[in-house]
Protein backbone atom coordinates (compact mmCIF):
# COMPACT_ATOMS: atom_id res chain seq x y z
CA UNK A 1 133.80 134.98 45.61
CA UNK A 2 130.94 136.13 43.03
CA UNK A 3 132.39 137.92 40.70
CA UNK A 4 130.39 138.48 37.35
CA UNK A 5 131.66 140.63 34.48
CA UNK A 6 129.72 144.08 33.39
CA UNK A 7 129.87 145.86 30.15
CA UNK A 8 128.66 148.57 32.74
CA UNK A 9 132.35 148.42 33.51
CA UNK A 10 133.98 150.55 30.78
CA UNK A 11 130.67 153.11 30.72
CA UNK A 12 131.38 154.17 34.73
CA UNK A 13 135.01 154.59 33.57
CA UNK A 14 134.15 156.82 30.70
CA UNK A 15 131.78 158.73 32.95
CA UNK A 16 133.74 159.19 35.33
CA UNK A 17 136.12 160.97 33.10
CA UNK A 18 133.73 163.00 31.78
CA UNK A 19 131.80 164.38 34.30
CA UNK A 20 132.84 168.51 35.65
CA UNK A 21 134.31 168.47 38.40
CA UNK A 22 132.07 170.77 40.64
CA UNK A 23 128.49 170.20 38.03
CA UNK A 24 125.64 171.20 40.72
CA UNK A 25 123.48 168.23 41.55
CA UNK A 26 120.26 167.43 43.16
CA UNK A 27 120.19 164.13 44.87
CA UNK A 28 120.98 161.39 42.07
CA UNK A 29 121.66 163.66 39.38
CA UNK A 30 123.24 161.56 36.75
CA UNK A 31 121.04 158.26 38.52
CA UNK A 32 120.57 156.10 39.38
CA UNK A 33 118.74 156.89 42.72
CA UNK A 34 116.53 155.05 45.24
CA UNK A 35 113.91 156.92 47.28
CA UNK A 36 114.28 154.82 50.15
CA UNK A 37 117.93 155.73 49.91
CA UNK A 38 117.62 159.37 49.85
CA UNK A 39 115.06 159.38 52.78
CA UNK A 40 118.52 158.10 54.55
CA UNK A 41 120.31 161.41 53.53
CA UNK A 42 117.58 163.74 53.72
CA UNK A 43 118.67 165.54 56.74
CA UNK A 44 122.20 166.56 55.22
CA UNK A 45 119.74 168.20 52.33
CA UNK A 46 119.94 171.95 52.13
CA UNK A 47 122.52 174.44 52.72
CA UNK A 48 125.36 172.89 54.92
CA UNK A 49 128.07 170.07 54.50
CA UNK A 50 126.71 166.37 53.87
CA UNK A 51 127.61 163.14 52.08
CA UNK A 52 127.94 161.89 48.14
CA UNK A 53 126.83 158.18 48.12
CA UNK A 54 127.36 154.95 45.80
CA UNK A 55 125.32 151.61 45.58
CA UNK A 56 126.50 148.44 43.74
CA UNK A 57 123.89 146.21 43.99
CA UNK A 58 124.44 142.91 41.75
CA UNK A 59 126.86 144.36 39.34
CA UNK A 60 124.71 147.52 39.04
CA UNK A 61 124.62 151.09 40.03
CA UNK A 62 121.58 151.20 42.01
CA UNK A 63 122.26 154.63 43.65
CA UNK A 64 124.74 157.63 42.73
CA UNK A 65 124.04 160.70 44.87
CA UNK A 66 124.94 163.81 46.08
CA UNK A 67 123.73 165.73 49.52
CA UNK A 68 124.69 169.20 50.70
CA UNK A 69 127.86 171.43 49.74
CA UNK A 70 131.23 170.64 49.67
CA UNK A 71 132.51 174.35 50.26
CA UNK A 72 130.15 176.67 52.27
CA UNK A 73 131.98 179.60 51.41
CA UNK A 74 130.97 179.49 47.64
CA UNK A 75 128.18 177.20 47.58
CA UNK A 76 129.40 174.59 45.96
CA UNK A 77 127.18 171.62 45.96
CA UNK A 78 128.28 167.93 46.34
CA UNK A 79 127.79 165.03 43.69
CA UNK A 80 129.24 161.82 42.98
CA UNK A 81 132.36 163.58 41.01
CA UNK A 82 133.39 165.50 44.28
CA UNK A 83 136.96 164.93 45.80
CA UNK A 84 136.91 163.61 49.16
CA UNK A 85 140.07 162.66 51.65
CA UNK A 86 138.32 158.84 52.67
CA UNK A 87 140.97 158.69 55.46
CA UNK A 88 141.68 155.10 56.61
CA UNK A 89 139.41 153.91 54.00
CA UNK A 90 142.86 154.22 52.38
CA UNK A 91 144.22 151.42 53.67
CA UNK A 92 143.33 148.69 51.70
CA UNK A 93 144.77 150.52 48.51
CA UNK A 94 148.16 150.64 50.65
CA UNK A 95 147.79 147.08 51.29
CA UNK A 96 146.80 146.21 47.37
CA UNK A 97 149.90 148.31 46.71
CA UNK A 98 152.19 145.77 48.85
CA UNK A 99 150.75 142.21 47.19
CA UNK A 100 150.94 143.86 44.14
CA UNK A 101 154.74 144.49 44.44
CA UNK A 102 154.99 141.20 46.01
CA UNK A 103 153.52 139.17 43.08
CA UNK A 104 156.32 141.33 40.93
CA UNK A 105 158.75 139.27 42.91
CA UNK A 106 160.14 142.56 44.17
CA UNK A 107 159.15 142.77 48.01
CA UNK A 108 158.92 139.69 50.58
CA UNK A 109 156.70 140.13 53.20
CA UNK A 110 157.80 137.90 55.65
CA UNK A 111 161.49 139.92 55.23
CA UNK A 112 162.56 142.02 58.44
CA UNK A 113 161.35 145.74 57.09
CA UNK A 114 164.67 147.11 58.23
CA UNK A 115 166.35 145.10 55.32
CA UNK A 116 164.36 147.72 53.56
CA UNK A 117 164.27 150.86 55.34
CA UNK A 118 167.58 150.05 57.32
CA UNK A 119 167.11 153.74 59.49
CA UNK A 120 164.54 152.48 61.05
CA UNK A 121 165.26 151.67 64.85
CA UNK A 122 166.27 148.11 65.63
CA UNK A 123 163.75 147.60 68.25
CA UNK A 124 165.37 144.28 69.58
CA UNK A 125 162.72 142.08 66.96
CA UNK A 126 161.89 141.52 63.78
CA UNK A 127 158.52 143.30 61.97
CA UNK A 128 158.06 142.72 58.52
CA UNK A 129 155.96 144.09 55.85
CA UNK A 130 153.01 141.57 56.86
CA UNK A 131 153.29 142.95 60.60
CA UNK A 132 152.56 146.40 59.07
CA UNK A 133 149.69 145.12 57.06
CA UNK A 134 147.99 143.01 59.67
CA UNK A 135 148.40 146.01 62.64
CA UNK A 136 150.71 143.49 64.66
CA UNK A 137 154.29 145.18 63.84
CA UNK A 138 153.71 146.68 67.91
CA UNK A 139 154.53 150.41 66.02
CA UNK A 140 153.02 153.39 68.03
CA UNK A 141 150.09 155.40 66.54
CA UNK A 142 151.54 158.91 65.44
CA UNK A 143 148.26 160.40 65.96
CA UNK A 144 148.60 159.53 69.89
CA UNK A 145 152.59 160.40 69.89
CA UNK A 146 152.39 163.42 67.69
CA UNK A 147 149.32 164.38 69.99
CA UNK A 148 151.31 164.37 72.86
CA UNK A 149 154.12 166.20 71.56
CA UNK A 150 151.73 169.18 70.81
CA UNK A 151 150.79 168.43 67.41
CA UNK A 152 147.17 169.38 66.53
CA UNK A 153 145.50 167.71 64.20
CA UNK A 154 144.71 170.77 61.68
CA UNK A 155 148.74 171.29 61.79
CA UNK A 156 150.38 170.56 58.47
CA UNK A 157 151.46 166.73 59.29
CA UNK A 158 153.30 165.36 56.52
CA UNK A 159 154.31 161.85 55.33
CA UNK A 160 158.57 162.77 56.19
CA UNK A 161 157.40 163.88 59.42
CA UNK A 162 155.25 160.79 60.40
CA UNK A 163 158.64 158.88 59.57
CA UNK A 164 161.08 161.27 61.69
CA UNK A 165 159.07 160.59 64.53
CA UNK A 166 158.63 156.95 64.05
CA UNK A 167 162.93 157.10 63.56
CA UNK A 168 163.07 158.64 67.25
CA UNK A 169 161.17 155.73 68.88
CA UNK A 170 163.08 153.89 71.25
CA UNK A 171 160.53 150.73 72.17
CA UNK A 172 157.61 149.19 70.42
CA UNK A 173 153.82 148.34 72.32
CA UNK A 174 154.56 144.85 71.94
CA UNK A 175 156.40 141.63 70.13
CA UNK A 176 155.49 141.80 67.06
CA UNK A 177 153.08 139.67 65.62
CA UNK A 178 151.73 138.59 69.10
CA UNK A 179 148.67 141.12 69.67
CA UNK A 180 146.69 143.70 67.88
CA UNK A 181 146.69 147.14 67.87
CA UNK A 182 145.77 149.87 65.33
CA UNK A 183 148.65 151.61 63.95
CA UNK A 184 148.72 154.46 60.83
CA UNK A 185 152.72 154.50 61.08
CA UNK A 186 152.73 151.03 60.37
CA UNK A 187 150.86 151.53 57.03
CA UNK A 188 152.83 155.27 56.86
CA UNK A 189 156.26 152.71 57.09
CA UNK A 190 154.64 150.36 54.58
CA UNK A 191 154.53 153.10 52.20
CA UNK A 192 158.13 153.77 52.60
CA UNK A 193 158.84 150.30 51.89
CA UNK A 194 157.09 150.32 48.57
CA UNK A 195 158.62 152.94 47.36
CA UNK A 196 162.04 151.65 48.03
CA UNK A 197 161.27 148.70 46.54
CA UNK A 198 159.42 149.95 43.17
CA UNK A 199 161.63 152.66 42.54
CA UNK A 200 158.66 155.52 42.62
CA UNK A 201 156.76 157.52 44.87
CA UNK A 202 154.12 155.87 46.53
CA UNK A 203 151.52 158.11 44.40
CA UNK A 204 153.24 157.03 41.31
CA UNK A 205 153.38 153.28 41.94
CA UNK A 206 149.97 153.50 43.20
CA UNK A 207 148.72 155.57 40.10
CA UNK A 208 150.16 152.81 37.78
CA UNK A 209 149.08 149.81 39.63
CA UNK A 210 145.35 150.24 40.35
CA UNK A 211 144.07 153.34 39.51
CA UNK A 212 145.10 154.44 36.02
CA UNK A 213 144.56 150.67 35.59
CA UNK A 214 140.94 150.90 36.85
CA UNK A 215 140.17 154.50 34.86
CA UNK A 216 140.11 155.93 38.29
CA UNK A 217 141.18 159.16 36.88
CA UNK A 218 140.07 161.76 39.90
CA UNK A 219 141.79 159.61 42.46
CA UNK A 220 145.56 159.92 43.93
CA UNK A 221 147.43 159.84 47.39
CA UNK A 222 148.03 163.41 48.35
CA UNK A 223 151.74 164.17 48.96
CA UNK A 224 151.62 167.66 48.73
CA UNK A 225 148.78 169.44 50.85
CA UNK A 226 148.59 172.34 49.12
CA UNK A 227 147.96 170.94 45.89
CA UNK A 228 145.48 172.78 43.82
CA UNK A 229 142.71 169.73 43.53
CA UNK A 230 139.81 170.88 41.47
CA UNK A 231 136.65 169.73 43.00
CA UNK A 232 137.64 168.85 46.50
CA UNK A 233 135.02 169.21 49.58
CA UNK A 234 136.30 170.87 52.53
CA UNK A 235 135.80 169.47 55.54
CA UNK A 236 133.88 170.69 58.73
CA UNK A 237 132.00 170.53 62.16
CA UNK A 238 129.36 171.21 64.08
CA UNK A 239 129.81 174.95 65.69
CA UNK A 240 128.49 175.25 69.39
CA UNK A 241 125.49 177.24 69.76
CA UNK A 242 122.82 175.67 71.48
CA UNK A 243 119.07 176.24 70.60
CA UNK A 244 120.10 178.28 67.10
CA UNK A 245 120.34 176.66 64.00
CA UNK A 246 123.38 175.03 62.81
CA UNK A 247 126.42 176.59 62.35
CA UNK A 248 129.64 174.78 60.96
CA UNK A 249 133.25 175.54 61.37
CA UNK A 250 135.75 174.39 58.70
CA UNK A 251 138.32 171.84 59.93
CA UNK A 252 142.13 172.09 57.65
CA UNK A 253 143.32 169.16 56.03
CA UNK A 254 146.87 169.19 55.89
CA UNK A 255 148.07 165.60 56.51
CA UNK A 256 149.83 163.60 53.81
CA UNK A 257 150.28 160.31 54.95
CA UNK A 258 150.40 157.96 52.96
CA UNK A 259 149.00 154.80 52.46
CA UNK A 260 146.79 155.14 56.61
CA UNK A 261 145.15 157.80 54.71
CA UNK A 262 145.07 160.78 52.47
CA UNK A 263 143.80 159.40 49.59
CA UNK A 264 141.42 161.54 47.22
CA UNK A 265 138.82 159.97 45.45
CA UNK A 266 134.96 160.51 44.17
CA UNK A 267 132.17 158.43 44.80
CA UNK A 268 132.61 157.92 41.00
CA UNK A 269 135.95 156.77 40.98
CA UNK A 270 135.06 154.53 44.06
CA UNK A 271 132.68 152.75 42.25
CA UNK A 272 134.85 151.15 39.63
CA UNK A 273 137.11 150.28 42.79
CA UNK A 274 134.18 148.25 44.36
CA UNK A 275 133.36 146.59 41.32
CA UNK A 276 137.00 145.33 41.52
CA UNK A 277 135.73 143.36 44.22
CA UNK A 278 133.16 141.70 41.52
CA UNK A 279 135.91 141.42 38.49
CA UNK A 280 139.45 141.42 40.38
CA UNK A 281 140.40 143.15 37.43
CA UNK A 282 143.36 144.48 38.62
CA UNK A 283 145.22 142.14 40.97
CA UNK A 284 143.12 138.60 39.70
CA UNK A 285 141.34 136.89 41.72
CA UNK A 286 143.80 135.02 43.60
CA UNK A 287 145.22 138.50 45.18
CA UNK A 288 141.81 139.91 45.45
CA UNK A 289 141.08 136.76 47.40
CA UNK A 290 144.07 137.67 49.85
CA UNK A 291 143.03 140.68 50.62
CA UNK A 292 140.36 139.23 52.27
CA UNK A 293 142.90 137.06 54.05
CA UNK A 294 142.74 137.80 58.09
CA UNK A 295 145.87 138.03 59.80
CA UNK A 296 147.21 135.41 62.54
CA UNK A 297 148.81 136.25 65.57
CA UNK A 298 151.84 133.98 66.72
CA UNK A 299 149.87 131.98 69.33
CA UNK A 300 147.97 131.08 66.45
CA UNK A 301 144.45 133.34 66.71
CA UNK A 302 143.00 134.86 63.89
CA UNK A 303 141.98 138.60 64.06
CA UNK A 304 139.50 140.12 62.37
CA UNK A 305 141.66 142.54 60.62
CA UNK A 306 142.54 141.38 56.93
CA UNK A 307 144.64 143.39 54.36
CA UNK A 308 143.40 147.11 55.15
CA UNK A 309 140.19 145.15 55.41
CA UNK A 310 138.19 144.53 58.67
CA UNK A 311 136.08 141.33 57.95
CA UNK A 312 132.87 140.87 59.75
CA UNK A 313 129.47 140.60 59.68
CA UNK A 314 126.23 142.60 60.03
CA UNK A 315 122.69 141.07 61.75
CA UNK A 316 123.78 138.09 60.24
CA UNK A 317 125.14 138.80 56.52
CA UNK A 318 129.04 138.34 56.20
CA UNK A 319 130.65 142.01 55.46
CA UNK A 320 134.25 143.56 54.73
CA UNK A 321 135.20 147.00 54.69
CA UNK A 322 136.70 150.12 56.73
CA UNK A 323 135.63 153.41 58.25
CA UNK A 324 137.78 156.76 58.11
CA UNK A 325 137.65 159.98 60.14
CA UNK A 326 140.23 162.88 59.78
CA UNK A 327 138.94 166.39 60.58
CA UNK A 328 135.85 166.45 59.24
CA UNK A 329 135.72 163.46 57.42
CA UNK A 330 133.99 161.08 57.96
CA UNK A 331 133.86 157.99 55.56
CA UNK A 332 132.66 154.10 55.13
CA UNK A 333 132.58 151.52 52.81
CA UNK A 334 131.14 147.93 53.72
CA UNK A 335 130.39 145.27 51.08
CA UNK A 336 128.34 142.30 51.54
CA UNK A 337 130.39 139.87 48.99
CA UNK A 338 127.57 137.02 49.59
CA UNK A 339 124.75 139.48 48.62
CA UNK A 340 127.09 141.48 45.63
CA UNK A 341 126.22 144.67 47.37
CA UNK A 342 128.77 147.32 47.77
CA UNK A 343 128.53 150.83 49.59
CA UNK A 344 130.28 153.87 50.07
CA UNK A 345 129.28 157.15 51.90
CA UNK A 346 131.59 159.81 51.76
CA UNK A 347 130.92 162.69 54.68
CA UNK A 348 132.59 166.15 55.10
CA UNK A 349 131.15 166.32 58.32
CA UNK A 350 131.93 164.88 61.86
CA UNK A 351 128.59 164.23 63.23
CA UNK A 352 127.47 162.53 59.48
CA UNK A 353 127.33 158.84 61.39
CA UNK A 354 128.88 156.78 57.49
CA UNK A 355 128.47 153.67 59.04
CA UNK A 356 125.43 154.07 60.35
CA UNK A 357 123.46 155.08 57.47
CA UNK A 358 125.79 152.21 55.43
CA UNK A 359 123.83 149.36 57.75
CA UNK A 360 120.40 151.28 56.92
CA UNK A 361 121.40 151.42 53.41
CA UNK A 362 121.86 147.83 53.22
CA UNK A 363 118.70 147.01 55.09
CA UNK A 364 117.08 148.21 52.66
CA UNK A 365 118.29 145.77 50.05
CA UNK A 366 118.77 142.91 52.48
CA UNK A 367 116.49 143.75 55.23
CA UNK A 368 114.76 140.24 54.52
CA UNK A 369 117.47 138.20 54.59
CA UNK A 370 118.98 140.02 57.96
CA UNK A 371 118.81 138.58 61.34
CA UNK A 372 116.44 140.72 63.86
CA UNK A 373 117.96 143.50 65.98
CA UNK A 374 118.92 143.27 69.26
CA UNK A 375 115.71 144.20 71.45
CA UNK A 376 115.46 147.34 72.56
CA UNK A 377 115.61 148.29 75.96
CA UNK A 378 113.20 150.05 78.45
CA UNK A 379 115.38 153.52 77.21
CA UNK A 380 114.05 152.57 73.67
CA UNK A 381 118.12 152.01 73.00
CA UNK A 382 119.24 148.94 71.62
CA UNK A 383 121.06 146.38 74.26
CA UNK A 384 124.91 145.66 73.54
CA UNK A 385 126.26 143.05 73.59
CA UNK A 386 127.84 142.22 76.16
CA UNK A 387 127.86 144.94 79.36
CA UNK A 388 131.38 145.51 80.82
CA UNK A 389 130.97 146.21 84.31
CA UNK A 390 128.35 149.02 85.37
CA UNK A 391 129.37 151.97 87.76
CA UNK A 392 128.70 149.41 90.84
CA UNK A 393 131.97 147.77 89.52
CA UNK A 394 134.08 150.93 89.26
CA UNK A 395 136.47 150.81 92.05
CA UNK A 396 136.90 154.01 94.71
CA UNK A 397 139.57 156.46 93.17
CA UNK A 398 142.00 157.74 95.75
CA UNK A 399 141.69 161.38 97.11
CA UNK A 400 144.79 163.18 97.31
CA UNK A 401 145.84 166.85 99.11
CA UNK A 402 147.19 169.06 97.37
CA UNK A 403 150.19 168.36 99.28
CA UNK A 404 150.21 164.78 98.56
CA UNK A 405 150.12 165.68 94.85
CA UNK A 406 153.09 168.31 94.94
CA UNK A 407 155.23 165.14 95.62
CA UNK A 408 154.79 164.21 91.39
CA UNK A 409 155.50 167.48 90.54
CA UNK A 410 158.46 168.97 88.00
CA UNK A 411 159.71 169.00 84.90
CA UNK A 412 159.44 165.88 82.25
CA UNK A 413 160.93 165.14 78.98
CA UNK A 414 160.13 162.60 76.61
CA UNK A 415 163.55 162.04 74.14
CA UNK A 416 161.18 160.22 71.55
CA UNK A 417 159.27 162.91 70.84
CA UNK A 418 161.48 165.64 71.39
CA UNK A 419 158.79 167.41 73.86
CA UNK A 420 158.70 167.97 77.53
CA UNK A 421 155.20 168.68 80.16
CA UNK A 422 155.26 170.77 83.75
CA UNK A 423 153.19 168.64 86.46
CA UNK A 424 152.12 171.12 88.59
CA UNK A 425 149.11 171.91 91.08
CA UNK A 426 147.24 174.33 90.37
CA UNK A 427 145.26 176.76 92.46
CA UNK A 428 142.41 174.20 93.32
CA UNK A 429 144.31 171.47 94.64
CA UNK A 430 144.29 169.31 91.38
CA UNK A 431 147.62 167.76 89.30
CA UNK A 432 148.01 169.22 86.31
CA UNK A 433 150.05 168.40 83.06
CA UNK A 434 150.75 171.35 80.81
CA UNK A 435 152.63 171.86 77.49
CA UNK A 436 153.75 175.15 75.80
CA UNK A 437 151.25 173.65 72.58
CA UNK A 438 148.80 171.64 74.39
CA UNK A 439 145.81 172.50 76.67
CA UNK A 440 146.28 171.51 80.28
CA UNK A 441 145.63 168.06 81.12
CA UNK A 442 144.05 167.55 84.55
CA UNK A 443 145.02 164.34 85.76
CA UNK A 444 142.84 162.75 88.56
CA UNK A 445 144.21 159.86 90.53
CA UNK A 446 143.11 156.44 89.91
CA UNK A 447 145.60 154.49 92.18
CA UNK A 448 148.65 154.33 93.63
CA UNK A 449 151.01 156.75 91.33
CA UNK A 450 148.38 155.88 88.37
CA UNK A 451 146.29 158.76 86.90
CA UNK A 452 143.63 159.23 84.08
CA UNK A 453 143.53 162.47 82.18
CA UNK A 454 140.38 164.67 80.64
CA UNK A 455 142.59 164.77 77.69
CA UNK A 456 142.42 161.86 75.46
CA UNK A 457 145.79 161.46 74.97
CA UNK A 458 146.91 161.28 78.59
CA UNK A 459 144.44 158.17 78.89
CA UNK A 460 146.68 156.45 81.50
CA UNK A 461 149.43 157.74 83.41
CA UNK A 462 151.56 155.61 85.46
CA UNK A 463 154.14 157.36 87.64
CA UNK A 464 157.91 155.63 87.84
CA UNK A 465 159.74 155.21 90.95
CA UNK A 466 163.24 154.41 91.60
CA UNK A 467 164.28 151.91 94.40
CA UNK A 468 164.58 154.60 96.75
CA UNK A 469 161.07 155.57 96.12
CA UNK A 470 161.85 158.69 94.33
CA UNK A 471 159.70 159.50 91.26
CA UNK A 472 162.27 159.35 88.24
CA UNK A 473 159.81 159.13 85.54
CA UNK A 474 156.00 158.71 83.65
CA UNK A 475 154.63 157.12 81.13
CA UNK A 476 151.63 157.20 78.95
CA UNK A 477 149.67 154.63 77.90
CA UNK A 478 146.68 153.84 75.36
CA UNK A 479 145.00 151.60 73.02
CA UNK A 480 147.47 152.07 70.49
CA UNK A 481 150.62 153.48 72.80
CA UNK A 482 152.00 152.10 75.76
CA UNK A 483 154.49 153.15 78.35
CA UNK A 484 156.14 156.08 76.15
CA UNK A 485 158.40 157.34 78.80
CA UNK A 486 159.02 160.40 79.95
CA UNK A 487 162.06 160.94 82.43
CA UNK A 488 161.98 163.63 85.21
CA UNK A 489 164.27 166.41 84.41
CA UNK A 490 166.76 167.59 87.78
């Protein structure tokens, strides 16, 4: 891995120190700033929320900008010192965190995790810090779970929480270490671990690891969501209203969970972490180099998912990075470690499309050496990849009476997450799932005792029969929970 040293290293750190908090900003304010980038950002311009932006581009700040307002109520413009939540950008700082601790000889990550967190449910295998890591530990997604207990996700949603829940589990998605699947609680466990085993608060550890460490003196992981935090960008989205012009509705933040997410940082401060990538100045080289590691599944296959990293490429061009989203966040950072380019876009939007612009961004410094797009087609869109099965392959979904459908009717309760649903039929004939919290669900059927919902986390339902052919039970199942039960009531 390139890696060339920069004097330019100890200036960012100073100015990122010194810069106000809130100082109003036209685009690049401070500079550097490409043209050709701005035209990227141009439509988040103006009066309404947008994006700050950083470009390392061999060892140098080629771009440093700032687009729109990070509070609408008091005008407050966005630049490169603003305080953004980068959501599962996080990741790879929780991950950092863990080899860090490991090369102090004080975790093992090939230990069971419960030798470490020993409340944590014995699940009948062993998952161990580098399950958690790798997104192979099998742990449900709270954001699905906590959805379907009637958790929204503007509700305060704190780290303890996250971990209650995950302590009420009862069964895991899958062995561990034999498939992938996307899990926050894994990382959210992760962080427990750390702390355990460093003696401090996962902000604390972190703070003295890699951030103090890297002068990254506007960045921490938020335990406390009502922390004063001078200089932070709410977040919002689009409002409704067709044909008038836009309108924006602020979205809360109140989620501290830590190490998946929730951690604060400027474009500023981002930039000397990217650079990282170029020194290894904290961590050396060797343990930057595993962070780049991919994980490996027990039947031996290599995913694409490294240490909070997902490794890939684009047209071409090896990359490495992550996107966030979390209310209206939206967030991306992708570095090209053949090229030495490094980018980060930082949205308080929902509709702001980070990665997208990111790829543009980078064709505009390695548009030469990229391979061509995909054609477009007749639609002017570009062609996927690969097309799974068009509506000719969709097979006939059942039509059930309303009498037919009384038959899954009742009362269920889930003893995982503490929360219970009414199937019902409702006036018009169709099954219905409803929840004191949650909007009703309308589930259509799909097959026999199988139902999707218009919610999207009632993605599959499966109802359970007993051997009598009474229903006894459902469960729920996703890309990132299966079969959470939930057992008819008498």
């Amino acid at each position: 891995m390139k890696r060339p040293t920069s004097i330019a290293l100890a200036t960012l750190a100073a100015l990122s120190t010194t810069l106000p908090a809130c100082a109003p900003t036209s685009p690049g304010s401070g500079g550097p700033t490409d043209p050709r980038v701005d035209a990227i950002f141009a439509d988040l311009r103006g009066d309404r929320p947008g994006a700050a932006v950083g470009v390392l581009f061999e060892g140098e700040i080629v771009h440093r900008a700032g687009y729109g307002l990070a509070n609408l109520d008091h005008a407050v413009p966005l630049t490169p010192a603003t305080v953004f939540d980068i959501a599962s950008i996080s990741k790879q700082f929780g991950a950092m965190a863990a080899l860090l601790l490991e090369a102090e000889g004080a975790l093992d990550l090939d230990a069971d995790v419960r030798e470490y967190v020993p409340e944590l449910p014995d699940f009948g295998a062993v998952i161990t810090p580098r399950h958690l890591i790798h997104h192979t530990s099998g742990i449900r997604d709270w954001p699905h779970t906590m959805a379907l207990g009637g958790i929204e996700f503007t509700d305060v949603i704190s780290f303890e929480k996250i971990l209650r829940m995950l302590h009420n589990q009862q069964a895991i998605n899958f062995p561990p270490g034999s498939e992938y699947a996307y899990s926050n609680t894994g990382y959210n466990l992760l962080a427990r671990v750390i702390e355990v085993q460093s003696g401090m608060s996962f902000r604390e550890y972190t703070h003295s690891r890699t951030f103090e460490p890297l002068g990254m003196s506007r960045t921490h992981f938020s335990d406390d969501y009502a922390e004063v935090v001078p200089g932070r960008a709410e977040s919002y989205a689009p409002a409704q209203q067709a044909g008038a012009a836009p309108t924006f509705r602020r979205q809360p933040d109140q989620l501290t969970a830590l190490a998946s997410s929730s951690l604060h940082t400027t474009i500023d401060d981002f930039i000397l972490w990217m650079r990282n990538y170029e020194t290894a100045q904290v961590g050396g080289d060797a343990l930057v180099d595993t962070m780049l590691r991919r994980g490996t599944l027990t039947g031996g296959d290599t995913i694409g998912y490294a240490h909070g990293l997902s490794v890939g490429e684009y047209r071409g061009l090896p990359t490495f990075g992550h996107g966030g989203s979390w209310v209206g966040f939206r967030t991306n950072f992708t570095r090209y470690p053949e090229q030495d380019l490094s980018i980060a876009v930082f949205c308080n939007v929902s509709d702001c499309d980070p990665a997208g612009r990111a790829r543009r961004v980078a064709e505009v410094y390695l548009g030469e050496l990229m391979e061509p797009l995909p054609e477009p087609d007749e639609a002017g869109e570009q062609r996927p990849a690969a097309e799974p099965g068009g509506p000719e392959s969709r097979p006939e979904r059942p039509s059930l009476t309303a009498a037919q459908l009384r038959e899954f009717t009742g009362a269920y309760r889930s003893p995982e997450l503490d929360s219970s649903y009414e199937i019902e039929v409702d006036a018009e004939g169709r099954l219905l799932a409803t929840h004191w919290r949650n909007a009703p669900t309308v589930l259509s059927p799909t097959g026999p005792d199988t139902f999707s919902g218009n919610q999207w986390f009632f993605p599959r339902v499966r109802f359970v029969r007993d051997a009598a052919g009474r229903i006894t039970a459902f469960t729920v199942t996703g890309g990132r929970v299966r079969d959470l039960i939930f057992e008819r009531l008498p």
